[in-house]
Protein backbone atom coordinates (compact mmCIF):
# COMPACT_ATOMS: atom_id res chain seq x y z
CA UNK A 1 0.00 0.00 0.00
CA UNK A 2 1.05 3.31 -0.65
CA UNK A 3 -0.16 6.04 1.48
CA UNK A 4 -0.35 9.77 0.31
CA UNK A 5 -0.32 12.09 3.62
CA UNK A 6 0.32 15.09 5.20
CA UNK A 7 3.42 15.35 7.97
CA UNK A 8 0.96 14.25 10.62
CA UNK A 9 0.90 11.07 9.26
CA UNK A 10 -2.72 9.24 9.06
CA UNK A 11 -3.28 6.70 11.30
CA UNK A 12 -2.85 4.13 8.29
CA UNK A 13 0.86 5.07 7.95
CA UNK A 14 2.12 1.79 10.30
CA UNK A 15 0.38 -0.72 7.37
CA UNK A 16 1.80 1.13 4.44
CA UNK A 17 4.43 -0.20 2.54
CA UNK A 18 5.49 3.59 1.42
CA UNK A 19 4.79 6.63 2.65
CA UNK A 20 4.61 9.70 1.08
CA UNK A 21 3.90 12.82 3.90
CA UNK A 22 3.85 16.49 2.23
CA UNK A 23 4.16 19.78 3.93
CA UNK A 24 1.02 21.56 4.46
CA UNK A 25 0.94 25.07 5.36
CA UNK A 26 -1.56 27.13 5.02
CA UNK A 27 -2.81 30.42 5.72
CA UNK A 28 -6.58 28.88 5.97
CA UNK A 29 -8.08 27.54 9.43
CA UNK A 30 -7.58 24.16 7.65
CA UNK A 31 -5.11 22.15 5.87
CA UNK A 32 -4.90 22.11 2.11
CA UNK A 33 -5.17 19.19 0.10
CA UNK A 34 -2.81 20.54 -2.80
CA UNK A 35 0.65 19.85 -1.49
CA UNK A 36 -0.64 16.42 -1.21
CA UNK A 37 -2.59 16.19 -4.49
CA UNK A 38 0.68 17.06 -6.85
CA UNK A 39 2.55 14.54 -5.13
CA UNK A 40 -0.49 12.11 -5.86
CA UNK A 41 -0.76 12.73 -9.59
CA UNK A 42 3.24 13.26 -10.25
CA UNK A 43 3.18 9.99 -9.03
CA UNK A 44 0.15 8.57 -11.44
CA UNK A 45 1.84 10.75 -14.25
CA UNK A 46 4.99 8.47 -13.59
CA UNK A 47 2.94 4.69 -13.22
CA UNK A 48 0.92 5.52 -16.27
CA UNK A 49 4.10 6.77 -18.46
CA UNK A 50 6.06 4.23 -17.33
CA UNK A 51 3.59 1.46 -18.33
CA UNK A 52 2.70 2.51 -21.61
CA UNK A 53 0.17 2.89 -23.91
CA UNK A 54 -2.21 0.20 -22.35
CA UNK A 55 -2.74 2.08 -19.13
CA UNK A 56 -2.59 5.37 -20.87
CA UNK A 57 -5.74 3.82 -22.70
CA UNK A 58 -7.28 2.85 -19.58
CA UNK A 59 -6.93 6.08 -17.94
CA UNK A 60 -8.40 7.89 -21.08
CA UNK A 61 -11.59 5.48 -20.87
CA UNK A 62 -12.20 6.17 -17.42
CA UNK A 63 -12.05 9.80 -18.01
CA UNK A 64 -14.66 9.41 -20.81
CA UNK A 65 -16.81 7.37 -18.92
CA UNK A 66 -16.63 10.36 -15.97
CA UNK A 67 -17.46 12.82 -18.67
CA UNK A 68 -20.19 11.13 -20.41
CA UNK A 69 -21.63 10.41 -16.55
CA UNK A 70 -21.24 14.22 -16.31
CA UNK A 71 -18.86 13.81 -13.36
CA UNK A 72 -16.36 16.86 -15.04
């Protein structure tokens, strides 16, 4: 499992294989999801590139199934 966190560290981090904390701060009363969120798709960016043309063909079918659902 690969966990995508803040430096807090969700309670999952102890079953995660890797563990990827990012630095949140914010001047907002809560913590912002972006820091986190580029780490998350840099890291889909890599998987998908790095397996090819089969998952980039998956990906793109998911994202026209979202769009035809009206999800974006």
């Amino acid at each position: 499992m690969v966990l995508f966190t803040d430096t807090w560290l969700s309670p999952a981090a102890p079953h995660a294989e890797v563990v990827l904390p990012s630095r949140v701060t914010a001047p907002s009363p809560y913590d912002s999801l972006v820091p986190t969120l580029a780490v998350l798709e840099t890291v889909v960016a890599g998987v998908i590139t790095a397996l090819g043309d089969d998952a980039r063909s998956r990906m793109q079918h998911g994202e026209d199934i979202a769009r035809r659902a009206g999800l974006y």
